[in-house]
Protein backbone atom coordinates (compact mmCIF):
# COMPACT_ATOMS: atom_id res chain seq x y z
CA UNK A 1 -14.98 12.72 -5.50
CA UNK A 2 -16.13 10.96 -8.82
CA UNK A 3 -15.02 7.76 -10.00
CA UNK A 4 -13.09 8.77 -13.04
CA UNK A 5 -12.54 13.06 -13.30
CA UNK A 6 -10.74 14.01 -16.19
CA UNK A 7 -6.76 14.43 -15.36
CA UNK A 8 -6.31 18.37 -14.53
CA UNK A 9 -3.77 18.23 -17.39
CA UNK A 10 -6.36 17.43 -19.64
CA UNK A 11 -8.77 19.93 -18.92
CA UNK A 12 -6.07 23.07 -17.93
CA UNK A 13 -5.96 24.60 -21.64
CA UNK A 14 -10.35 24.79 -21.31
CA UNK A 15 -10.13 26.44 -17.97
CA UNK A 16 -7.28 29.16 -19.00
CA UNK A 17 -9.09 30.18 -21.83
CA UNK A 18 -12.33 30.82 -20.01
CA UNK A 19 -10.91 32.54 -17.49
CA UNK A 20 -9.74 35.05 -20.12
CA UNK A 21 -6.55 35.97 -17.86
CA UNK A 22 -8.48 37.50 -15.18
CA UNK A 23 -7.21 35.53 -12.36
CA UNK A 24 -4.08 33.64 -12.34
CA UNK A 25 -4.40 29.52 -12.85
CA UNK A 26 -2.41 27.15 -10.91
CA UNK A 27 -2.36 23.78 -11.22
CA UNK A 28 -2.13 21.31 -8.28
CA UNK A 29 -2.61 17.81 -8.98
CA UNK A 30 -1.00 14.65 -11.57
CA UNK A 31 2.19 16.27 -11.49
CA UNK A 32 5.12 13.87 -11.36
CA UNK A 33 7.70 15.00 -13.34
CA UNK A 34 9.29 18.01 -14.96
CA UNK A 35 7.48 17.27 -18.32
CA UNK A 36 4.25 17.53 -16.45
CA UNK A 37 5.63 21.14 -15.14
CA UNK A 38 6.44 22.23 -18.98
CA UNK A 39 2.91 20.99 -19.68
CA UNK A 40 0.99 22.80 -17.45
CA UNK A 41 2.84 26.43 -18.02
CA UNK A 42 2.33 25.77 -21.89
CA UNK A 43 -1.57 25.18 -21.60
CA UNK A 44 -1.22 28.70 -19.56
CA UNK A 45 -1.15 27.61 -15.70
CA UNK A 46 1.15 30.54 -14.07
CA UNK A 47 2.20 28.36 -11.55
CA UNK A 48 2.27 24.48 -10.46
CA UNK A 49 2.56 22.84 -7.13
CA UNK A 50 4.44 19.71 -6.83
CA UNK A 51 3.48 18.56 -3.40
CA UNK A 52 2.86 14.27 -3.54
CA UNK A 53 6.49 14.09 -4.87
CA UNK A 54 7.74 16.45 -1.99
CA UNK A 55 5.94 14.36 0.75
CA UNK A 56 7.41 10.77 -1.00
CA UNK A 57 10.86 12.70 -0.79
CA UNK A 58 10.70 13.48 2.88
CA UNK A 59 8.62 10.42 4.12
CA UNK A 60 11.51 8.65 2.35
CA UNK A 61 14.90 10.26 3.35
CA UNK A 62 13.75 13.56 4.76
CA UNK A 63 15.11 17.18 3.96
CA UNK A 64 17.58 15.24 1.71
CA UNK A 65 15.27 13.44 0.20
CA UNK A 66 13.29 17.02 -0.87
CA UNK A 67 15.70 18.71 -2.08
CA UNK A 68 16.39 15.63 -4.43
CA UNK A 69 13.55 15.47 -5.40
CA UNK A 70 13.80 19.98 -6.46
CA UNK A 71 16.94 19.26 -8.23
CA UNK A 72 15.29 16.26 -10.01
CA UNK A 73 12.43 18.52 -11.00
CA UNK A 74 14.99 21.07 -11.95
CA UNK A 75 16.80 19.33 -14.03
CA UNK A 76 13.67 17.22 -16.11
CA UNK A 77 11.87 20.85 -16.59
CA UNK A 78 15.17 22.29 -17.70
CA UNK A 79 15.85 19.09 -20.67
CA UNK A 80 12.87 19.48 -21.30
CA UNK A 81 12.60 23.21 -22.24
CA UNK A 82 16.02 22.51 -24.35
CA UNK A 83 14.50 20.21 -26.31
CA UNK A 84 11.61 22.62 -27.25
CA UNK A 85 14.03 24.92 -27.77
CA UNK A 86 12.76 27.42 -24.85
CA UNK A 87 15.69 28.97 -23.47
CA UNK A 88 13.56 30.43 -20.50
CA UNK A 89 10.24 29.77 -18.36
CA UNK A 90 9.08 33.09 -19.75
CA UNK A 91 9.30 31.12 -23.35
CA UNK A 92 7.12 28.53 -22.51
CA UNK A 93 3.88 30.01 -23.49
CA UNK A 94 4.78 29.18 -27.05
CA UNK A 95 5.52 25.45 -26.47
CA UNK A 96 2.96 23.79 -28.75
CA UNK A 97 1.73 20.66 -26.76
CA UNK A 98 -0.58 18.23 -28.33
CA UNK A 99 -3.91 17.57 -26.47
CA UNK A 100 -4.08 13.71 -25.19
CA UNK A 101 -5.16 11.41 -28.55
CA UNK A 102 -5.29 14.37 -31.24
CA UNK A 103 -3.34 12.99 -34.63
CA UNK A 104 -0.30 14.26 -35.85
C-alpha cells in the first residue's frame, strides 16, 4: 500500500461518474460514523460497508456491543438525513456535499 492514498471519500464522486452507472459502487473503507454513510450515498456509492466499527463493537462487548454499534449508525445516518432535509435513503442522491477544501 502507498504511504499517503487519497481517503476513498475523497475520490468516490470521480469513480461514480466514470463508471457511468454501469456497475454498482460500494464503498468500504474511512467509514466511522453515520455522516460518513450520508456521504458516501450522496457522491453516488449504492452501498457502504461498515466493518472496523463492527469488529471494535464485538472485540469490545460482543453481539451487544454490534448491535450498538447498528443502532448508533442508525441513528447518526438518520439526524443526519433530517438535517438535510431527506426524508428517505432513496432522497439522498440530491444531498449536495461539498468536496474536502472547496470555498463556500
Amino acid at each position: 500500500q502507498l504511504d499517503t492514498p487519497p481517503a476513498t471519500l475523497d475520490v468516490l464522486e470521480e469513480i461514480t461518474a466514470a463508471v457511468h452507472g454501469r456497475v454498482p459502487v460500494f464503498i468500504d473503507g474511512g467509514i466511522r460514523r453515520g455522516t460518513d454513510v450520508i456521504k458516501a450515498l450522496a457522491l453516488g456509492a449504492r452501498a457502504v460497508f461498515i466493518g472496523r466499527p463492527v469488529l471494535y463493537g464485538l472485540t469490545v462487548a460482543g453481539e451487544e456491543g454490534v448491535v450498538r454499534i447498528l443502532e448508533m449508525f442508525r441513528h447518526e445516518l438518520e439526524t443526519a438525513m433530517r438535517l438535510c432535509g431527506v426524508r428517505s435513503v432513496e432522497e439522498i442522491s440530491q444531498v449536495r456535499v461539498r468536496p474536502c477544501g472547496a470555498r463556500l
